[in-house]
C-alpha atoms as a PDB file:
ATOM      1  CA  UNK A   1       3.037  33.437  -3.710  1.00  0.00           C
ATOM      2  CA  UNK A   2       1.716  30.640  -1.592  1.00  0.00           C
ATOM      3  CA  UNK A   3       1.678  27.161  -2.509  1.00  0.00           C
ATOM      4  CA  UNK A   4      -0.975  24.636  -2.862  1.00  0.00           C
ATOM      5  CA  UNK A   5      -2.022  22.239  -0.367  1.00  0.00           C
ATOM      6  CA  UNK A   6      -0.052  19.057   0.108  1.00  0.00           C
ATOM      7  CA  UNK A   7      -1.872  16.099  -1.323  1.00  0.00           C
ATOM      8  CA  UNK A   8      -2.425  13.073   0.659  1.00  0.00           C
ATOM      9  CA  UNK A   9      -0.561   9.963   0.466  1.00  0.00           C
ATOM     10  CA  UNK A  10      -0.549   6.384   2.135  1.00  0.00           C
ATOM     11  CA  UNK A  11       2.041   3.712   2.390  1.00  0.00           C
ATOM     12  CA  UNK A  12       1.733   0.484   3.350  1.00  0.00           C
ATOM     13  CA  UNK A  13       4.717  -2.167   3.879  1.00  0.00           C
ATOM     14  CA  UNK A  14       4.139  -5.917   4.751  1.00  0.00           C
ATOM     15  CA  UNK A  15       7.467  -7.410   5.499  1.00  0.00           C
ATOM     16  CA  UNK A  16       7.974 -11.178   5.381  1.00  0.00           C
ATOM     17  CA  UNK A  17       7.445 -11.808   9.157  1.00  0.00           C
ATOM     18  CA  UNK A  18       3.974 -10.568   9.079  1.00  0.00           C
ATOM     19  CA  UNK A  19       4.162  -7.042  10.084  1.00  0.00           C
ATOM     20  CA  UNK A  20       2.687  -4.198   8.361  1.00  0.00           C
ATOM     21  CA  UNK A  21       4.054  -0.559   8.675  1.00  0.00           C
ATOM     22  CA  UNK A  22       1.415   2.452   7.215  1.00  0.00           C
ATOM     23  CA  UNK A  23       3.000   5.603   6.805  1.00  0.00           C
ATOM     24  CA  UNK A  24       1.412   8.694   5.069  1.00  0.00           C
ATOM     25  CA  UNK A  25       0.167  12.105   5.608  1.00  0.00           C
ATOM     26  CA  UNK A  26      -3.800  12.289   5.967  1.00  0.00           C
ATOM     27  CA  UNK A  27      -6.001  15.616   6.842  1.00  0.00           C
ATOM     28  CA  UNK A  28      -7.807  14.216  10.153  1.00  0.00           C
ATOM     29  CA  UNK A  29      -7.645  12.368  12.481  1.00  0.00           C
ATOM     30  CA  UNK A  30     -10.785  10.430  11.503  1.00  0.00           C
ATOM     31  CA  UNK A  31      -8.899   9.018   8.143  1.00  0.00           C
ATOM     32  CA  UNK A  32      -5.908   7.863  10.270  1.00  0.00           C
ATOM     33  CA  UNK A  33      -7.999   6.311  12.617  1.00  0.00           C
ATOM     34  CA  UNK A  34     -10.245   4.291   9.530  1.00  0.00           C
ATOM     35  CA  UNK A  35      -6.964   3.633   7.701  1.00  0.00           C
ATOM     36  CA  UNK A  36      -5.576   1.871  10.987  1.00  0.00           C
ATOM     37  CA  UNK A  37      -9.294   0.246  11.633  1.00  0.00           C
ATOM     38  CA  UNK A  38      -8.767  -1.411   7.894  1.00  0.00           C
ATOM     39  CA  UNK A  39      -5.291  -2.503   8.335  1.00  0.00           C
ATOM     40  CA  UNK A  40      -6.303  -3.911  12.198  1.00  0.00           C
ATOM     41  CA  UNK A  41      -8.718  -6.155  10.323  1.00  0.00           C
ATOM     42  CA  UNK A  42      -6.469  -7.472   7.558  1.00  0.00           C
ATOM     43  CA  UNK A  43      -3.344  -8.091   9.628  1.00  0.00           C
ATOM     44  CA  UNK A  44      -4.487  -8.298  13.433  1.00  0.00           C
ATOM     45  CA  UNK A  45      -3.999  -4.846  15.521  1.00  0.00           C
ATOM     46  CA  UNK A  46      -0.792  -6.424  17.318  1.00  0.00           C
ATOM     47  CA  UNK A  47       0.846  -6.437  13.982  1.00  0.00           C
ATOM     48  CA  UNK A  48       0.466  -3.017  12.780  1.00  0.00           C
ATOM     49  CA  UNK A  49       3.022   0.057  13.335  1.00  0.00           C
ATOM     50  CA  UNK A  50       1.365   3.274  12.763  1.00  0.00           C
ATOM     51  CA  UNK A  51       3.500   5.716  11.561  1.00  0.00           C
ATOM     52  CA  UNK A  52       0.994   8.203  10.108  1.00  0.00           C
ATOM     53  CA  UNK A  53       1.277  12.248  10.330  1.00  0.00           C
ATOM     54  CA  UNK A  54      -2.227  14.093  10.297  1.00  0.00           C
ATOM     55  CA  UNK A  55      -2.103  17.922   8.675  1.00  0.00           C
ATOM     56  CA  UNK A  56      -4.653  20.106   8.696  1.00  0.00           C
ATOM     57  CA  UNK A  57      -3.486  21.729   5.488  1.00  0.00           C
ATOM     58  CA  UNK A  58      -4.052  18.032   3.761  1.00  0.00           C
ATOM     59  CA  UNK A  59      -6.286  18.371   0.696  1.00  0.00           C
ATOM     60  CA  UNK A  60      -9.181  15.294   1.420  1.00  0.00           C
ATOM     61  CA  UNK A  61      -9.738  13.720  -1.300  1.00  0.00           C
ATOM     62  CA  UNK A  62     -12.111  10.693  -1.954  1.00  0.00           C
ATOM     63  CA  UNK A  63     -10.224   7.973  -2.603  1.00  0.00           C
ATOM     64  CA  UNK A  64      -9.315   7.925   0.932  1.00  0.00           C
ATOM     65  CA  UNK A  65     -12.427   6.573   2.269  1.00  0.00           C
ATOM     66  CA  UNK A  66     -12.082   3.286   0.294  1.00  0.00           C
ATOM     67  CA  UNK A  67     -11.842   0.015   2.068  1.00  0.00           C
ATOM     68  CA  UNK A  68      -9.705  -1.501  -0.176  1.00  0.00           C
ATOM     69  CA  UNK A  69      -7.010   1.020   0.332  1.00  0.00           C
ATOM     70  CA  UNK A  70      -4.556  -2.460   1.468  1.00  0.00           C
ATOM     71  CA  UNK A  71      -6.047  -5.322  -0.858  1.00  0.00           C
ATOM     72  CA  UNK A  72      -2.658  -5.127  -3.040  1.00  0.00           C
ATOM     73  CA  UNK A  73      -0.530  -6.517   0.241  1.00  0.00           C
ATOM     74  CA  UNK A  74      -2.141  -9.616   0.421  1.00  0.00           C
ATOM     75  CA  UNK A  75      -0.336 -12.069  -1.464  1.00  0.00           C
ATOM     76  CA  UNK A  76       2.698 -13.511   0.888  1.00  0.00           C
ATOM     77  CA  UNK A  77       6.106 -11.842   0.543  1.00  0.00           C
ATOM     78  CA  UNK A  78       7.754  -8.973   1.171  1.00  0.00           C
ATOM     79  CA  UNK A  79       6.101  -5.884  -0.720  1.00  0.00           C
ATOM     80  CA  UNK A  80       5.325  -1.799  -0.087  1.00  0.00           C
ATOM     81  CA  UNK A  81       2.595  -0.221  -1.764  1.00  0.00           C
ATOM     82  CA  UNK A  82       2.174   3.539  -2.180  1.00  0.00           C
ATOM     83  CA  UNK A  83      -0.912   5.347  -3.295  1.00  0.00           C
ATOM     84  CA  UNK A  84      -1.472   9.102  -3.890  1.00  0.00           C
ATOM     85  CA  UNK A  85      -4.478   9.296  -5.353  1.00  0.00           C
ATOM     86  CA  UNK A  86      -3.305   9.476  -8.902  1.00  0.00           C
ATOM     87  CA  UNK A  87      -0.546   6.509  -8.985  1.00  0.00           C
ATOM     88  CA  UNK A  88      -0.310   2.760  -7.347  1.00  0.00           C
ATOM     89  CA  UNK A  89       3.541   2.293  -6.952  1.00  0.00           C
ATOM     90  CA  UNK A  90       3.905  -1.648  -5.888  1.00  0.00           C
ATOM     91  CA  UNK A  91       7.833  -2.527  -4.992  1.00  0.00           C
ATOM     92  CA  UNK A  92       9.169  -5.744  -3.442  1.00  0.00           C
ATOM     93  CA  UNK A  93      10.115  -9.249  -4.607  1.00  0.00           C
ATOM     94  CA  UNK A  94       7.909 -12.122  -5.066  1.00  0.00           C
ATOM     95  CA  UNK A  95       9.416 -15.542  -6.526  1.00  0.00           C
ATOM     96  CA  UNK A  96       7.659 -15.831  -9.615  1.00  0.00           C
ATOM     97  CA  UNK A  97       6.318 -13.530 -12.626  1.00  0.00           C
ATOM     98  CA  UNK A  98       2.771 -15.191 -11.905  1.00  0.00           C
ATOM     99  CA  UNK A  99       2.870 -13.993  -8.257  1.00  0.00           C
ATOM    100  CA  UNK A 100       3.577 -10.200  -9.557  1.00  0.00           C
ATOM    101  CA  UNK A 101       1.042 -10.042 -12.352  1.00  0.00           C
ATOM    102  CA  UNK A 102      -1.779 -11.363  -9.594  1.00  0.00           C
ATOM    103  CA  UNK A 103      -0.693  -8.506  -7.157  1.00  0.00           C
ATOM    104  CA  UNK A 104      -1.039  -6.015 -10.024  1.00  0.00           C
ATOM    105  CA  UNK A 105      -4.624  -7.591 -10.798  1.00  0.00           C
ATOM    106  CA  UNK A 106      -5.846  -7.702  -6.975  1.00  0.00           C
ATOM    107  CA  UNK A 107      -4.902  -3.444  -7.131  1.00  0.00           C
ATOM    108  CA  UNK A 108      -6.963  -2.992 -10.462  1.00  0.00           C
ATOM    109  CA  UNK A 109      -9.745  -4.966  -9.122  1.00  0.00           C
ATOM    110  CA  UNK A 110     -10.008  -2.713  -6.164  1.00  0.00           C
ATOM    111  CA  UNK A 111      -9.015   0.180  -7.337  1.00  0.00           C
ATOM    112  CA  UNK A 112     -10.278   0.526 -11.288  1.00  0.00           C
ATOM    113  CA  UNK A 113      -9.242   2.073 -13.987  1.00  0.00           C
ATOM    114  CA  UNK A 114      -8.677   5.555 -12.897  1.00  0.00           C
ATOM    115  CA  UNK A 115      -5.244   4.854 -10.836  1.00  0.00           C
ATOM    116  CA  UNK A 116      -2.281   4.293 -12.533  1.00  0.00           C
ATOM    117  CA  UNK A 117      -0.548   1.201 -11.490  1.00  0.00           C
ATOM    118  CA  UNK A 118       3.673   1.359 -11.866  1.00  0.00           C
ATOM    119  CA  UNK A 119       4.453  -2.383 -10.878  1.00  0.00           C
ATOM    120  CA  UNK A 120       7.856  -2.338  -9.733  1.00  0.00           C
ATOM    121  CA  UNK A 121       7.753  -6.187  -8.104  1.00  0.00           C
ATOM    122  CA  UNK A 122      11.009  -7.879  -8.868  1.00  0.00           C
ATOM    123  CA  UNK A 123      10.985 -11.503  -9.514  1.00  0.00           C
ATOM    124  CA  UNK A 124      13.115 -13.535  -7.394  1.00  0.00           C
ATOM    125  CA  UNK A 125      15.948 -15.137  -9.448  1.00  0.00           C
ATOM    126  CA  UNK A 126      15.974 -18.768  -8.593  1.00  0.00           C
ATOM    127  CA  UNK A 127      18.884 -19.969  -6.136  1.00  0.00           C
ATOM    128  CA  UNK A 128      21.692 -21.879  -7.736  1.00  0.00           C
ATOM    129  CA  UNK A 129      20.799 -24.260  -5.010  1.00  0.00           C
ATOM    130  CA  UNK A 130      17.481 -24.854  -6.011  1.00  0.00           C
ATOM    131  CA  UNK A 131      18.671 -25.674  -9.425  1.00  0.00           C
ATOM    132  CA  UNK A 132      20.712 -28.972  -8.650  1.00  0.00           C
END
């Protein structure tokens, strides 16, 4: 019995210097190359590590021709964001719980109602030093 098609998936990780890493598996070489053309333009080309596999066997689906694909990654900290289609999984730390809940409303501005946000952003605890 054969199995289906693997589906696609993209990650994107902006650490706290600047940089932002996309890893994933796409079906052409045309999405990897708009995927890198959108993250280019949001972070500068110089700051972008491409670590994305092209298969053949991918299943294309449509949400991988939005635009907005790295809108979540654009408040400051560090943060990864991975998208299959279905589910939004946002991880990393931001220092406040005001900071998190914008991050989760940037993604459901962008990307609706019909992906499934898990917000897994940890809130900073303050330092003991910056409590004296």
């Amino acid at each position: 019995m054969m199995g289906s098609a693997p589906r696609p998936w993209v990650a994107a990780e902006h650490t706290i210097d600047g940089r932002l890493t996309i890893t994933g598996l796409v079906p052409d070489t045309s999405t990897r190359e708009r995927l890198l053309e959108l993250a280019h333009a949001m972070h500068g080309a110089d700051q972008v590590t491409d670590a994305i596999v092209i298969d053949a066997a991918v299943v294309r689906e449509a949400w991988l021709a939005s635009h907005t694909l790295f809108a979540p990654l654009g408040a400051f900290g560090q943060r990864r964001a991975n998208l299959d289609g279905k589910v939004l999984t946002l991880e990393g730390e931001v220092g406040s719980e005001a900071a998190r809940r914008d991050i989760e409303a940037v993604a459901r501005t962008v990307l609706g109602n019909e992906v499934r946000i898990a917000n897994l952003i940890q809130v900073r605890a303050p330092s003991a030093t910056a409590l004296r």
